[in-house]
Protein backbone atom coordinates (compact mmCIF):
# COMPACT_ATOMS: atom_id res chain seq x y z
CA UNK A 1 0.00 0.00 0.00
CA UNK A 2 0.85 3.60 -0.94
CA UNK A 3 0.05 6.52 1.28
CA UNK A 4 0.42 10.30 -0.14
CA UNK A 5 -1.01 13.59 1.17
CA UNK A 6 -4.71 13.62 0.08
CA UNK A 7 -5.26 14.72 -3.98
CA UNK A 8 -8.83 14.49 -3.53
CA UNK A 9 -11.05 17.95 -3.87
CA UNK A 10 -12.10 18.74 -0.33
CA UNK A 11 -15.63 18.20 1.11
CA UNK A 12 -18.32 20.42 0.47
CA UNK A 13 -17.74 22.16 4.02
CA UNK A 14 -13.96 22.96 2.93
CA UNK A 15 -12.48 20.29 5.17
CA UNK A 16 -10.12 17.32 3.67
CA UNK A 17 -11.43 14.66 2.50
CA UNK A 18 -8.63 12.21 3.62
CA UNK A 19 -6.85 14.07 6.58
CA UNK A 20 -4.25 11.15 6.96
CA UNK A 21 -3.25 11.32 2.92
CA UNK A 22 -5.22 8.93 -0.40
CA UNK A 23 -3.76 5.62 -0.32
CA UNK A 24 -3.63 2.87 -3.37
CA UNK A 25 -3.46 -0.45 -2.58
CA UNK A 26 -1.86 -2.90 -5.27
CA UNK A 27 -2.46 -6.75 -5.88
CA UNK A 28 0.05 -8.87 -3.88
CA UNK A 29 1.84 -9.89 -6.57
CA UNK A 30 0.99 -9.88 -10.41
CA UNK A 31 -1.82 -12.18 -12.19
CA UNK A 32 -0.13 -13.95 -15.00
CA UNK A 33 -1.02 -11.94 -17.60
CA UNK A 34 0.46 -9.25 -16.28
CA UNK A 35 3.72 -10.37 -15.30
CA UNK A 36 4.24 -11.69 -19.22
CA UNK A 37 2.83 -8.25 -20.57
CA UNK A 38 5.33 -6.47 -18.43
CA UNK A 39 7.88 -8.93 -19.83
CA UNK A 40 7.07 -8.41 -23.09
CA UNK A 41 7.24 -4.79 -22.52
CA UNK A 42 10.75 -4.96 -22.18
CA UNK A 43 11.21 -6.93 -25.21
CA UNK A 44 9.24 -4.74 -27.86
CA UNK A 45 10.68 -1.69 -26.32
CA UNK A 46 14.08 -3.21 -27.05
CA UNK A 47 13.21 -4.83 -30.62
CA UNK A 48 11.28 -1.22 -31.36
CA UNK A 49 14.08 0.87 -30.14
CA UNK A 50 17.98 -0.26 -29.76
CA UNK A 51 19.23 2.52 -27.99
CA UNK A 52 16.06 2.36 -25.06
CA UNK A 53 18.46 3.06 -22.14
CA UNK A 54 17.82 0.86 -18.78
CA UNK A 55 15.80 4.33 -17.31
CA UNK A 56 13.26 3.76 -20.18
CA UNK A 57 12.83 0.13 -19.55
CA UNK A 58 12.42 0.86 -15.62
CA UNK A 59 10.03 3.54 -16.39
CA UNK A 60 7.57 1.53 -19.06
CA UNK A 61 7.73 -1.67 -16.41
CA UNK A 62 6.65 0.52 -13.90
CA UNK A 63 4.11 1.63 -15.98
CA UNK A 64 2.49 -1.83 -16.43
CA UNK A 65 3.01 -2.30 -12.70
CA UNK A 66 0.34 0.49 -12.32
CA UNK A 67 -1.68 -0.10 -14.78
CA UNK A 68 -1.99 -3.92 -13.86
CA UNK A 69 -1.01 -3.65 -9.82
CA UNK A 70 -3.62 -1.14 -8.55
CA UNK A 71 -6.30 -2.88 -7.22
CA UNK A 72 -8.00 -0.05 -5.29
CA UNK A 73 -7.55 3.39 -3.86
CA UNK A 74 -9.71 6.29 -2.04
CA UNK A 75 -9.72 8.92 -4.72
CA UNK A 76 -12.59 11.22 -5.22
CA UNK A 77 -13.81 12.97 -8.33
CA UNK A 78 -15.08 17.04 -8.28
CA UNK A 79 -18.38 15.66 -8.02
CA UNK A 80 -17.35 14.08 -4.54
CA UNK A 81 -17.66 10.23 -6.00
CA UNK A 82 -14.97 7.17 -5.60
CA UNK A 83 -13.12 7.36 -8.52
CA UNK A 84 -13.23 3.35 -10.00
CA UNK A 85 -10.15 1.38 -11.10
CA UNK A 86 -9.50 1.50 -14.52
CA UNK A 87 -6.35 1.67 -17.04
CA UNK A 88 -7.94 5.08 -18.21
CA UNK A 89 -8.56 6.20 -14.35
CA UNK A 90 -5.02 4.82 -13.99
CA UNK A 91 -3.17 6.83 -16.82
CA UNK A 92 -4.95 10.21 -15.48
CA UNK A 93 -3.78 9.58 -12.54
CA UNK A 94 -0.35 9.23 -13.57
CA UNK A 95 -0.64 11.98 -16.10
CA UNK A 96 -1.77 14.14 -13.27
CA UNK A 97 -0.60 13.83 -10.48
CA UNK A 98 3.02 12.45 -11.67
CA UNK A 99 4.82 12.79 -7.93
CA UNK A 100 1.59 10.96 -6.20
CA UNK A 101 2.23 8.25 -9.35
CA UNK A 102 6.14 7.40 -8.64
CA UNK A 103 5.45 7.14 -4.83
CA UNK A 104 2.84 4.39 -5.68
CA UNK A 105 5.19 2.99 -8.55
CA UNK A 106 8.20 3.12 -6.19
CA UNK A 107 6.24 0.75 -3.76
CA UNK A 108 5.10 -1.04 -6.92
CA UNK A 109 8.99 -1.91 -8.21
CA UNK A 110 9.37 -3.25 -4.86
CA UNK A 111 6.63 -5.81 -4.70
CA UNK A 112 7.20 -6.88 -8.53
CA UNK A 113 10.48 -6.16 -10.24
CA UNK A 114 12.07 -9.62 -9.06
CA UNK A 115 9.09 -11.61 -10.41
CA UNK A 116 9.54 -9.43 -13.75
CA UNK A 117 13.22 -9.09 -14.50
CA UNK A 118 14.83 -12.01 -12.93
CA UNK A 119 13.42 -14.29 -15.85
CA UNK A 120 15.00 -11.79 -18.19
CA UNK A 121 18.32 -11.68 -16.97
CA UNK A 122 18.35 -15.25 -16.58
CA UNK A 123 17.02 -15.23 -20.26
CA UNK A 124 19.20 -13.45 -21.59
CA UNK A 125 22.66 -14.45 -20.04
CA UNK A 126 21.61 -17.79 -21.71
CA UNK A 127 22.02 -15.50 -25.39
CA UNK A 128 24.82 -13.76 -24.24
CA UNK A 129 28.00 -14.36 -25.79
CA UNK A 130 31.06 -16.11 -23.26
CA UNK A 131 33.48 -13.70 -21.49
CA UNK A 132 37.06 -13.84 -22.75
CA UNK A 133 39.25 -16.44 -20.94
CA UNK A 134 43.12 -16.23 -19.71
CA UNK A 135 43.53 -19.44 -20.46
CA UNK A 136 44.20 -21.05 -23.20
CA UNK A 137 41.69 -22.91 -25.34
CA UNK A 138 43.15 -24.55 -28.39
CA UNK A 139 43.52 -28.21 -28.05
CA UNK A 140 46.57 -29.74 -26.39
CA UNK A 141 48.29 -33.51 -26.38
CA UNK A 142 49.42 -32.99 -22.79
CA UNK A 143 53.12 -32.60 -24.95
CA UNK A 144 55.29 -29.33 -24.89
CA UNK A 145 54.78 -27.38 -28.45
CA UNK A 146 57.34 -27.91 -31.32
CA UNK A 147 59.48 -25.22 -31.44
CA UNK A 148 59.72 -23.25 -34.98
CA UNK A 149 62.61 -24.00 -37.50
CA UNK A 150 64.42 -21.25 -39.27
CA UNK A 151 63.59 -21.91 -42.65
CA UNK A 152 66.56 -22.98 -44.74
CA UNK A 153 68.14 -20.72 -47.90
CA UNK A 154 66.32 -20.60 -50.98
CA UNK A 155 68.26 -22.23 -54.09
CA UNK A 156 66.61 -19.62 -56.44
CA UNK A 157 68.57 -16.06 -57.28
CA UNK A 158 67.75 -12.96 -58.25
CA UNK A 159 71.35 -12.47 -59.69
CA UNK A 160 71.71 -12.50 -63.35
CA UNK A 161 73.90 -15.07 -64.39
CA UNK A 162 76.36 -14.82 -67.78
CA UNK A 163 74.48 -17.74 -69.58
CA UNK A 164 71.34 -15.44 -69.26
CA UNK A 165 70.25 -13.80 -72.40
CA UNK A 166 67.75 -11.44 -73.27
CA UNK A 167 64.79 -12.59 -74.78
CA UNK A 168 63.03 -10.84 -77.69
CA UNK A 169 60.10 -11.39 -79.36
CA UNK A 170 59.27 -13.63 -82.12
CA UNK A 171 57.12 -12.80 -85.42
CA UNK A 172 54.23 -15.06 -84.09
CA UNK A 173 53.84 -13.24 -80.92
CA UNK A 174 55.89 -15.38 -78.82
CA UNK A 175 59.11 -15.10 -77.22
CA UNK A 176 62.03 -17.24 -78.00
């Protein structure tokens, strides 16, 4: 449960409505649902933008937590009435009264983020690639390695030799 100095319009005699602050209560944990379509939040944001930093991925999860955790609250419209739970009521809210809507998602990270995230790290560290080694990997025969030879002279020259003559062209195109 969240607890924030009352937003609600007053009663009709001027006095708070909630002298000890609104609360919003959320779900114990996350139906099903839920949990995968704050999952897949973090996916599409990902696949949809590359450069989504770890802020924006906190931010839209926390989102979903909201829009899927609150279960109830004690919010009151102009007209003095309960305000009821809904993903439109929800998004108002958050549009707002934004500092009311990150004390309740703050409580909301809390009760869900491990349920959320821990199956994507583990997910992912599965597709990530292995961390360099400092030892070494190629295949050994338990034997020490053969050490290189210094290659031996060639038996070809570039020096021009005095049975060497020049070579000219022949009629047919060839040389002779």
């Amino acid at each position: 449960m969240a607890t924030f100095p009352c937003i609600c319009p007053p009663k009709s005699n001027g006095d708070p409505r909630h002298i000890n602050g609104d609360t919003v209560t959320l779900r114990e944990q996350l139906p099903f649902r839920a949990g995968l379509a704050a999952r897949n939040t973090v996916i599409l944001l990902k696949q949809e933008d590359s450069e989504a930093s770890t802020a924006d991925i906190l931010a839209s999860l926390t989102e979903v937590y909201l829009l899927e955790g609150i279960e109830s609250w004690t919010l009151y419209d102009d007209k003095g009435k309960p305000v009821p739970v809904s993903r439109s009521t929800i998004r108002a809210f958050m549009a707002d009264h934004v500092d009311e809507a990150m004390t309740v998602g703050e409580e909301a990270d809390g009760l869900y983020s491990a349920s959320v995230i821990d199956p994507l790290v583990r997910r992912a560290a599965t597709f990530s690639q292995p961390t360099p080694t400092t030892d070494s990997t190629s295949v050994t025969n338990g034997s020490s390695p053969t050490p290189l030879k210094r290659p031996k002279p060639s038996s070809t020259s570039t020096i021009r030799t005095a049975g060497t003559e020049k070579m000219s062209a022949s009629p047919g195109g060839g040389y002779s």
